[in-house]
PDB file of N, CA and C in Angstrom:
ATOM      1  N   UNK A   1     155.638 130.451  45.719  1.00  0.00           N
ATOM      2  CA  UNK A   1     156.350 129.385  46.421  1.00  0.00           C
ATOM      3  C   UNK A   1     157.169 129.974  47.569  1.00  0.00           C
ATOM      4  N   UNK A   2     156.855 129.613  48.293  1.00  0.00           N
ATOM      5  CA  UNK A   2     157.775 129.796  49.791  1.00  0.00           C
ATOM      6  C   UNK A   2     159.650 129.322  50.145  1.00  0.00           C
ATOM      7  N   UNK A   3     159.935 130.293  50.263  1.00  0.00           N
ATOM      8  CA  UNK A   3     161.986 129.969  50.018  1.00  0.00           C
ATOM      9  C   UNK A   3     161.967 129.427  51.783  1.00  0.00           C
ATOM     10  N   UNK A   4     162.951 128.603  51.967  1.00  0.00           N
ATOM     11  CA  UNK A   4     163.286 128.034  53.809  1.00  0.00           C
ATOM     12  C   UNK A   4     163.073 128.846  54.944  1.00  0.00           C
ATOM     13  N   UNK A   5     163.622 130.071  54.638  1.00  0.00           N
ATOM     14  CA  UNK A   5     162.963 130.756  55.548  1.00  0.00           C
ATOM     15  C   UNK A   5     161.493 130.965  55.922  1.00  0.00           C
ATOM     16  N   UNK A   6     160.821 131.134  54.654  1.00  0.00           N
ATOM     17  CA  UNK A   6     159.604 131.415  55.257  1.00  0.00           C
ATOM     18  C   UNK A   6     158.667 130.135  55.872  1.00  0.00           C
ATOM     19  N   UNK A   7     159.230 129.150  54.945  1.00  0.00           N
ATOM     20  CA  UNK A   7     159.038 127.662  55.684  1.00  0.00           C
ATOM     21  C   UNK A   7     158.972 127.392  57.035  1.00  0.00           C
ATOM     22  N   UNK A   8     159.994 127.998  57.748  1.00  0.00           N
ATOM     23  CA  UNK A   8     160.412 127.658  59.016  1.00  0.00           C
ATOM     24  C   UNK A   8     159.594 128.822  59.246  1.00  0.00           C
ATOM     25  N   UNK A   9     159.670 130.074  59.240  1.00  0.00           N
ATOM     26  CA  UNK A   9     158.909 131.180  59.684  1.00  0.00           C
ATOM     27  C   UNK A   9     157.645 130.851  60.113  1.00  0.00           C
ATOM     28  N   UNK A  10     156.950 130.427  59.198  1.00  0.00           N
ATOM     29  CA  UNK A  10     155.136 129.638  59.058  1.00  0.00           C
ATOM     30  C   UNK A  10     155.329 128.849  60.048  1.00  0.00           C
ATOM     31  N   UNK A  11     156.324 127.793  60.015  1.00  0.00           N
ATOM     32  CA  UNK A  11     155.917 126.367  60.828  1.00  0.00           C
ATOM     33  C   UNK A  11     156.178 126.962  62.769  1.00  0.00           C
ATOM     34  N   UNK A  12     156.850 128.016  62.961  1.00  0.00           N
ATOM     35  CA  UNK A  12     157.391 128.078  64.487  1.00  0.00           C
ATOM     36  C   UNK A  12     156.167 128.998  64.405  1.00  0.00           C
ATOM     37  N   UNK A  13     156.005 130.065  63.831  1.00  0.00           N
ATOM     38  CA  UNK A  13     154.591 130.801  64.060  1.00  0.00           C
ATOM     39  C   UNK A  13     153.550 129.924  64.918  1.00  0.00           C
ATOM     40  N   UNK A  14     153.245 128.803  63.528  1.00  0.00           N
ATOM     41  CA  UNK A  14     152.268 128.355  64.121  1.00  0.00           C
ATOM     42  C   UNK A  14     152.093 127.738  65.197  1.00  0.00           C
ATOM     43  N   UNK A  15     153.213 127.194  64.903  1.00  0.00           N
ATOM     44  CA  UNK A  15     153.515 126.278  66.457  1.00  0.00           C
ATOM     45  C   UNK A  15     153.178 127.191  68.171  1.00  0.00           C
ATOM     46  N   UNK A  16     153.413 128.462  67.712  1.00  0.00           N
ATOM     47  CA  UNK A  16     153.459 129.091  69.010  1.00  0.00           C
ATOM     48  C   UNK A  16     152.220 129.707  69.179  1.00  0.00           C
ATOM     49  N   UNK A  17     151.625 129.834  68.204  1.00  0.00           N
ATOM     50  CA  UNK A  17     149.975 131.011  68.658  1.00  0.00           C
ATOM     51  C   UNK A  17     149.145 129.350  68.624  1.00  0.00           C
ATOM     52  N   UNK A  18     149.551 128.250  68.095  1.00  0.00           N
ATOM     53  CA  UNK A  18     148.520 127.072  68.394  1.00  0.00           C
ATOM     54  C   UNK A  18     148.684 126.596  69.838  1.00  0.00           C
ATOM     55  N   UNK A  19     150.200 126.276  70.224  1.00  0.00           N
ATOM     56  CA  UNK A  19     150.238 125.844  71.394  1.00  0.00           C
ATOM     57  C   UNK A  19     150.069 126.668  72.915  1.00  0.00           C
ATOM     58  N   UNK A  20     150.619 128.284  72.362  1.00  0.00           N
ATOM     59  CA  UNK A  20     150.970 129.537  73.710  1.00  0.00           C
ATOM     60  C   UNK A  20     149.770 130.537  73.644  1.00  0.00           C
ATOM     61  N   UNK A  21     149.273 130.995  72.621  1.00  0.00           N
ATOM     62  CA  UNK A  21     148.481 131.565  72.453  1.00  0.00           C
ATOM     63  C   UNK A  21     146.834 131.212  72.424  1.00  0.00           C
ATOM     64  N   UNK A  22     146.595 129.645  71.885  1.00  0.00           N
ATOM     65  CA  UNK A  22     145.775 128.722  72.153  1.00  0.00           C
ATOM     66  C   UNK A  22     145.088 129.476  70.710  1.00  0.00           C
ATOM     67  N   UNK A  23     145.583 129.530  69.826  1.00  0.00           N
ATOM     68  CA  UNK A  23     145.085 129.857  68.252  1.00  0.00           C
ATOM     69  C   UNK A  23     144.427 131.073  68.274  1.00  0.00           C
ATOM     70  N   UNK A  24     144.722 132.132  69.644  1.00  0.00           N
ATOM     71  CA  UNK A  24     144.259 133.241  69.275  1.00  0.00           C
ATOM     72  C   UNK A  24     145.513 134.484  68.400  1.00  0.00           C
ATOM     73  N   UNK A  25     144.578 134.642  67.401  1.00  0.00           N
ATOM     74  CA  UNK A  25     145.345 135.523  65.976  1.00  0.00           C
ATOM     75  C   UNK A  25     145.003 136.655  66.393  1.00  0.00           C
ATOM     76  N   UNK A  26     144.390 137.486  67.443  1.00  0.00           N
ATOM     77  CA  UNK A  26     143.855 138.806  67.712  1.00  0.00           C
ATOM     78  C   UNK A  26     144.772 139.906  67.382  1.00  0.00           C
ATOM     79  N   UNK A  27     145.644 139.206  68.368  1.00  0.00           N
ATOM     80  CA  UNK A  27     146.719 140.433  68.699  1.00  0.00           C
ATOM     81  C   UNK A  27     148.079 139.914  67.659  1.00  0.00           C
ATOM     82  N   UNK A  28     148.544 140.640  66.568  1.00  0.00           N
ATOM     83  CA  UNK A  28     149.718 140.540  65.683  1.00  0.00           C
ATOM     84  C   UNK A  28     151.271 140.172  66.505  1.00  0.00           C
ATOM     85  N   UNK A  29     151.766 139.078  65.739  1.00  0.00           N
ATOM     86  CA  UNK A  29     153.396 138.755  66.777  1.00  0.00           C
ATOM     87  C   UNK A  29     153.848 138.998  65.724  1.00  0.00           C
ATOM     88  N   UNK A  30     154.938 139.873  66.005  1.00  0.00           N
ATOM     89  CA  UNK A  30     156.018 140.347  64.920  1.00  0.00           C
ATOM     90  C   UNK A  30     157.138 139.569  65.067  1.00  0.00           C
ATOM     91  N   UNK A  31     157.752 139.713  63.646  1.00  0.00           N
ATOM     92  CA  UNK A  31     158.702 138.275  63.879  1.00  0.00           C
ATOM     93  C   UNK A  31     160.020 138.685  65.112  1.00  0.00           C
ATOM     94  N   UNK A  32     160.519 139.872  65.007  1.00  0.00           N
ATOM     95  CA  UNK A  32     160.959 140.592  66.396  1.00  0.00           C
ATOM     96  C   UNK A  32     160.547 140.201  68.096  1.00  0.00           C
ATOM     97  N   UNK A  33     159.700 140.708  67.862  1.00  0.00           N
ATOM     98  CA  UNK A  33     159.084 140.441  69.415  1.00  0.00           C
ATOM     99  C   UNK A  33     159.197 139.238  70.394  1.00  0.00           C
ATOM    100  N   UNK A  34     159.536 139.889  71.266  1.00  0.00           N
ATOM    101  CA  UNK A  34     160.514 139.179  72.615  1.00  0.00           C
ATOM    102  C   UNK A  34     159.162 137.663  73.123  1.00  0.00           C
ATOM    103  N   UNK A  35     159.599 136.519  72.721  1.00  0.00           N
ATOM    104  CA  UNK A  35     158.434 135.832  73.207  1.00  0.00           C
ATOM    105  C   UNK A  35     158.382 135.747  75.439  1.00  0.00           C
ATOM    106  N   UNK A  36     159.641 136.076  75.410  1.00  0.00           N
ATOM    107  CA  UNK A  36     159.661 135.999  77.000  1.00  0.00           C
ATOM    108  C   UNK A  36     159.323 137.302  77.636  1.00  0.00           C
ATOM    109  N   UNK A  37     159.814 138.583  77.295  1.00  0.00           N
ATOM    110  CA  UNK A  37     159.175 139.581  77.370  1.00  0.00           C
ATOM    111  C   UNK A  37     157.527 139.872  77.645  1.00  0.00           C
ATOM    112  N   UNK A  38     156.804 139.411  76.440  1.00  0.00           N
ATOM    113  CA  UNK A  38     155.746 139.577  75.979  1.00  0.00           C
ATOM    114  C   UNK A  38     154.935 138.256  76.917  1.00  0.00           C
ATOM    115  N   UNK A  39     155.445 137.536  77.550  1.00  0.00           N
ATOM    116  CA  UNK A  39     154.837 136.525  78.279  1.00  0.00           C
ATOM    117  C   UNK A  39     154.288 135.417  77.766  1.00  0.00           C
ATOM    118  N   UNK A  40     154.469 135.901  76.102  1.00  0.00           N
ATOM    119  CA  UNK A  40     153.866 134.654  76.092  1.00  0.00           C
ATOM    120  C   UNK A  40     154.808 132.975  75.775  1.00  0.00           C
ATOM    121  N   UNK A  41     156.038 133.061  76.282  1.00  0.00           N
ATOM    122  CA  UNK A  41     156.590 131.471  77.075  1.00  0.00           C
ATOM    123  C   UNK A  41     157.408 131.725  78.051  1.00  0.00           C
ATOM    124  N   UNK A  42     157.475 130.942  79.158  1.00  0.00           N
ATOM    125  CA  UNK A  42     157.911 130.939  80.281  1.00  0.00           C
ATOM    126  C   UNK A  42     158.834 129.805  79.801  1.00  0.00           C
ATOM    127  N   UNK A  43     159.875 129.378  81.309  1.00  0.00           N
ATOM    128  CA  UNK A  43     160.901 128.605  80.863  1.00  0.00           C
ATOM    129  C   UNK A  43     160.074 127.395  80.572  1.00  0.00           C
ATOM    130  N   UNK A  44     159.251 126.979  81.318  1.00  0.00           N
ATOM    131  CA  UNK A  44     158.705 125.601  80.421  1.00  0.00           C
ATOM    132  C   UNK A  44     158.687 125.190  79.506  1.00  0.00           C
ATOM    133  N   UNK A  45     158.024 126.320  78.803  1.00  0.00           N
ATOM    134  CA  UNK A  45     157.855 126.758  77.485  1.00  0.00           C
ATOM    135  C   UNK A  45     158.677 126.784  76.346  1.00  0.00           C
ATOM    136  N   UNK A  46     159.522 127.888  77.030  1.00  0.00           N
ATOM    137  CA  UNK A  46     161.063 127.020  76.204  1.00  0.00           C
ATOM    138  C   UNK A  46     161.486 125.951  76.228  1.00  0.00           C
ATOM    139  N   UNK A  47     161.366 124.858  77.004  1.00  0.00           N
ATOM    140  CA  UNK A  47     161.339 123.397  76.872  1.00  0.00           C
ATOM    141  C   UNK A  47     160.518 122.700  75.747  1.00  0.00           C
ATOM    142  N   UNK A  48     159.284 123.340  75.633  1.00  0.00           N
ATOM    143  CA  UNK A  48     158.667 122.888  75.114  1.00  0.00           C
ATOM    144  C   UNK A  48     158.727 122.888  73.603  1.00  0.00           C
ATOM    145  N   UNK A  49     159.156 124.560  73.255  1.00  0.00           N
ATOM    146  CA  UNK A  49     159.703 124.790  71.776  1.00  0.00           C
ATOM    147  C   UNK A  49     160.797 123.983  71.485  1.00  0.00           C
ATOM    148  N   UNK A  50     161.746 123.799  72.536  1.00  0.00           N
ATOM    149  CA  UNK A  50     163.264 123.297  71.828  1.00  0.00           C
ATOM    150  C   UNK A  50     162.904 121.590  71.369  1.00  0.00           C
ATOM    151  N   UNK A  51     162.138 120.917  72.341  1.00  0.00           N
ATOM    152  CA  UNK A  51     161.570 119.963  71.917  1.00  0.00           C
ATOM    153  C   UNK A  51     160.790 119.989  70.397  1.00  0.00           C
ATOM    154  N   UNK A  52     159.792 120.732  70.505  1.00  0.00           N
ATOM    155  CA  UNK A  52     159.518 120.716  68.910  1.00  0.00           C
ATOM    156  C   UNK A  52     160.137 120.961  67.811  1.00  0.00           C
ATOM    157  N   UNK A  53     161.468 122.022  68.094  1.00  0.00           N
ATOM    158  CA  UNK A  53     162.253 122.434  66.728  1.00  0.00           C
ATOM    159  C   UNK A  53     162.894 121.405  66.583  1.00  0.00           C
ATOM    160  N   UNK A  54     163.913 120.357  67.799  1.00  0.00           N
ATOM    161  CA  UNK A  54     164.125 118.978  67.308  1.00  0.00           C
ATOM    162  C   UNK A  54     163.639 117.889  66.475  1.00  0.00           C
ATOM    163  N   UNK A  55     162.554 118.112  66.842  1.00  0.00           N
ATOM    164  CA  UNK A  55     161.746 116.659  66.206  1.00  0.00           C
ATOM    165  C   UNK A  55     160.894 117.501  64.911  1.00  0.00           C
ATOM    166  N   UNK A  56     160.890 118.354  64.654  1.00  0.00           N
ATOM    167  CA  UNK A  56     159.964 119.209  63.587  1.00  0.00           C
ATOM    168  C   UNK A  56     161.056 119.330  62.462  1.00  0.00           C
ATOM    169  N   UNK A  57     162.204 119.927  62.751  1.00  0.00           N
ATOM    170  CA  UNK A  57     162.931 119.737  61.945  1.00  0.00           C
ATOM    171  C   UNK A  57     164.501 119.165  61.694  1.00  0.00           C
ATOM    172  N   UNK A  58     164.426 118.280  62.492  1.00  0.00           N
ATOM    173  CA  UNK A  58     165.412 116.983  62.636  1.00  0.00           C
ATOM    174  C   UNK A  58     167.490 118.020  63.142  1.00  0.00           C
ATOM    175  N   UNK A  59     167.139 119.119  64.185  1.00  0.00           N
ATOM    176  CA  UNK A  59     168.163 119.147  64.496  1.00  0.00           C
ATOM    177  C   UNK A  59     168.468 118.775  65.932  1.00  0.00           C
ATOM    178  N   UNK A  60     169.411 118.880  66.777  1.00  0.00           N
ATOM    179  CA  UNK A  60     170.226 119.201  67.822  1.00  0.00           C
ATOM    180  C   UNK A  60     170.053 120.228  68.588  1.00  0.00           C
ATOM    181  N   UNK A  61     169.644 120.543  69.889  1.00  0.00           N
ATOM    182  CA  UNK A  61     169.801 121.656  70.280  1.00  0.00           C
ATOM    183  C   UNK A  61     170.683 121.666  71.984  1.00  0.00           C
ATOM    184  N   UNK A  62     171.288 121.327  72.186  1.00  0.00           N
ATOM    185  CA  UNK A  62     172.226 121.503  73.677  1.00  0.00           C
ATOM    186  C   UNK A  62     171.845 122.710  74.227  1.00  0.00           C
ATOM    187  N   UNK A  63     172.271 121.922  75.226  1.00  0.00           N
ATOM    188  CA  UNK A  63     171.550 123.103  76.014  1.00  0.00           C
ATOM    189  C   UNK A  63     172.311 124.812  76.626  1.00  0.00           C
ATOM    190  N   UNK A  64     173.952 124.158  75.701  1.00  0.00           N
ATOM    191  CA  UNK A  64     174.203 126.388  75.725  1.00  0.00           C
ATOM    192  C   UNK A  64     173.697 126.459  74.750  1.00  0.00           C
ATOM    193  N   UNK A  65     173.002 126.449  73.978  1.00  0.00           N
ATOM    194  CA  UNK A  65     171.889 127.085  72.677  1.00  0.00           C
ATOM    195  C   UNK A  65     171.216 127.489  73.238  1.00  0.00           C
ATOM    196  N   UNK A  66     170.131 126.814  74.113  1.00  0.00           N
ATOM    197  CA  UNK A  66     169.406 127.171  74.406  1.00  0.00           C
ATOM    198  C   UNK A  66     169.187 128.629  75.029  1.00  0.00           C
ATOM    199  N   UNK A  67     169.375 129.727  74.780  1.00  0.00           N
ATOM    200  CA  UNK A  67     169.647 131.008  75.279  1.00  0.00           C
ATOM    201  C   UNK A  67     168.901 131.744  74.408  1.00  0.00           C
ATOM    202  N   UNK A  68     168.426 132.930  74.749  1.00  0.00           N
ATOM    203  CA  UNK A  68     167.206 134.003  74.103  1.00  0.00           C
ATOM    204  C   UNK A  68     168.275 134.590  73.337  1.00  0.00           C
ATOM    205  N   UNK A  69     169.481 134.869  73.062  1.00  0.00           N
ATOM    206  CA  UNK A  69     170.061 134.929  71.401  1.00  0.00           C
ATOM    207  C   UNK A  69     169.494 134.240  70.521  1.00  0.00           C
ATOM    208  N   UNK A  70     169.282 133.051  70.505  1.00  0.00           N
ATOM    209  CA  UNK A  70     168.677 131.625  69.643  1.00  0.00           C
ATOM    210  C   UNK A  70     167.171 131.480  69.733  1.00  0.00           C
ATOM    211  N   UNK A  71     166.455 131.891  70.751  1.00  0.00           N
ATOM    212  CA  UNK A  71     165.185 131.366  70.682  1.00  0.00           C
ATOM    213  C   UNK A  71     164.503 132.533  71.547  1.00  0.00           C
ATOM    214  N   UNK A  72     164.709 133.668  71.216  1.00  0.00           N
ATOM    215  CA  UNK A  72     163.398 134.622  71.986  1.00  0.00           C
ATOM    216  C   UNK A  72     162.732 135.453  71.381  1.00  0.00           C
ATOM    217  N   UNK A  73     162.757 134.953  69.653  1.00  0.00           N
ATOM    218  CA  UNK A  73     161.775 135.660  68.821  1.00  0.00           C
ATOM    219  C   UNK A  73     161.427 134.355  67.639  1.00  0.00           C
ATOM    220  N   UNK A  74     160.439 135.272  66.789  1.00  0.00           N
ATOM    221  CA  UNK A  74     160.220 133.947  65.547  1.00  0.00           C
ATOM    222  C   UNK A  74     161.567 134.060  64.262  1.00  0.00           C
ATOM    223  N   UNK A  75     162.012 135.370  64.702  1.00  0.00           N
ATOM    224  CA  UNK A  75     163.159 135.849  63.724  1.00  0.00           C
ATOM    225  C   UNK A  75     164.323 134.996  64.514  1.00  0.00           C
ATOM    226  N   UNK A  76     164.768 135.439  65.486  1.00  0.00           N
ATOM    227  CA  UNK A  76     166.098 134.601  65.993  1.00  0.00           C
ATOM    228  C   UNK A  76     165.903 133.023  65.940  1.00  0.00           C
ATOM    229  N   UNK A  77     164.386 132.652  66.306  1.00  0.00           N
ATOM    230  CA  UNK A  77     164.592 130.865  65.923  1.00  0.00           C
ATOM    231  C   UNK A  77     164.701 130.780  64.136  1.00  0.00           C
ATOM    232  N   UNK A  78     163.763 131.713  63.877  1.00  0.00           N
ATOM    233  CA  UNK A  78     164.410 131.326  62.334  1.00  0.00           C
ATOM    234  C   UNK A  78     165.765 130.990  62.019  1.00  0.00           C
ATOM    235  N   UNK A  79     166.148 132.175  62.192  1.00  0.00           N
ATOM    236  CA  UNK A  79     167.779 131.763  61.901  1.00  0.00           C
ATOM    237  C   UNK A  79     168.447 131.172  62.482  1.00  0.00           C
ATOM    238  N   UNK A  80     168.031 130.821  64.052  1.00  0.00           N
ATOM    239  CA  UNK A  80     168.821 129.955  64.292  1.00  0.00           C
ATOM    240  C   UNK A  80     169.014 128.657  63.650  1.00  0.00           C
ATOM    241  N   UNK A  81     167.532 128.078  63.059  1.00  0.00           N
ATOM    242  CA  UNK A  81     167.485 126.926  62.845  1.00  0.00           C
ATOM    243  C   UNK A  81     167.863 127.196  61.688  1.00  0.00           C
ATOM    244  N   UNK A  82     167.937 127.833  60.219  1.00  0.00           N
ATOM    245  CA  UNK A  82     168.093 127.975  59.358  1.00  0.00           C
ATOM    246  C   UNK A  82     169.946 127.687  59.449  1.00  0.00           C
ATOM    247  N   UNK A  83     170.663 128.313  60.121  1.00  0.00           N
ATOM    248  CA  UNK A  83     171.902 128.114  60.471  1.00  0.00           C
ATOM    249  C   UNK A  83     172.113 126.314  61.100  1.00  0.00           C
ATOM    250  N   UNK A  84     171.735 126.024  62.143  1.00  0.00           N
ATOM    251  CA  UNK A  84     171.702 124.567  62.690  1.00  0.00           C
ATOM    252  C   UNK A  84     171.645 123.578  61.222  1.00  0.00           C
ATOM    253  N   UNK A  85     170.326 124.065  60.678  1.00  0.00           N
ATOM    254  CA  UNK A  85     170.416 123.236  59.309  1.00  0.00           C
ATOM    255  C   UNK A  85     171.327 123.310  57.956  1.00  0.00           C
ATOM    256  N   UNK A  86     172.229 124.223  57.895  1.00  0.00           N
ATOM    257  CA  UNK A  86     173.195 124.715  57.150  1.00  0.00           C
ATOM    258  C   UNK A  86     174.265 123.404  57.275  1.00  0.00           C
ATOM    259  N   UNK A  87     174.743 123.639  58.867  1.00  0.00           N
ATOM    260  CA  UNK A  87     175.449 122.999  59.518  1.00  0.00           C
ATOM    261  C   UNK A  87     175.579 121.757  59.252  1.00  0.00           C
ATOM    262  N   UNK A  88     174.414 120.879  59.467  1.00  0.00           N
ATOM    263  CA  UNK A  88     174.394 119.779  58.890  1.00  0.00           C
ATOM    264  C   UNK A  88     174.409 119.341  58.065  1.00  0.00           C
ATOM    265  N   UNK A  89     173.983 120.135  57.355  1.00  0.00           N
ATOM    266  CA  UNK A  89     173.696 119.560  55.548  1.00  0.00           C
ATOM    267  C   UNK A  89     175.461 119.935  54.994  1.00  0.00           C
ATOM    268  N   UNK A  90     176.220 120.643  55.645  1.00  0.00           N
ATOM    269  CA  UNK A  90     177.306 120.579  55.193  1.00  0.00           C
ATOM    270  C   UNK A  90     178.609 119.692  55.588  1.00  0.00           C
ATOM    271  N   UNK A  91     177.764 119.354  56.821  1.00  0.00           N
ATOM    272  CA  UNK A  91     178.330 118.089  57.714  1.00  0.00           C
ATOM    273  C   UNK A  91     178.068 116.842  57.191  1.00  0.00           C
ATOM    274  N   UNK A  92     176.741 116.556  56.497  1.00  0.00           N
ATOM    275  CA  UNK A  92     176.714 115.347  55.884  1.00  0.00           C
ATOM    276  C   UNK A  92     177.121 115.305  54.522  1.00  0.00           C
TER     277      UNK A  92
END
C-alpha cells in the first residue's frame, strides 16, 4: 500500500513524463532533478503544472509559491503539496 507521499509522488510523475515528456520513460527522472534545468518545463509549463496540482489535488497555489523552491523537482512539489495539504486539513 502506498503512504501520501508516494501518492502524490506517482500522480506529479505521471503527470509530467505524460504531458512534458509525451510518455517517453527512456531516460530515468529522479525525484531531485531540476525540471527547469533539465528543460524539460519552461515557464508555460509551470503554468501548466500549478494548474494541475490545484485541481488534482484540491489546493491553492498564489503566485509567491510559485517559485522553483516549491516546484522545480518531483521531490520539492511533493512536499510542497504534502505541506499545502497539511495546512488545510488543519485549517478545516
Amino acid at each position: 500500500m502506498e503512504n501520501q507521499s508516494q501518492q502524490v509522488d506517482h500522480a506529479v510523475r505521471h503527470f509530467i513524463v505524460e504531458r512534458f515528456l509525451y510518455g517517453d520513460q527512456s531516460a530515468p527522472l529522479a525525484d531531485e532533478d531540476s525540471l527547469l534545468d533539465k528543460g524539460i518545463i519552461d515557464s508555460t509549463g509551470v503554468l501548466e503544472l500549478v494548474a494541475y496540482l490545484q485541481t488534482e489535488f484540491g489546493i491553492e497555489i498564489p503566485d509567491e509559491e510559485i517559485i522553483p523552491d516549491n516546484l522545480d523537482s518531483i521531490a520539492k512539489i511533493t512536499r510542497y503539496i504534502q505541506h499545502k495539504q497539511s495546512r488545510v486539513a488543519h485549517a478545516g
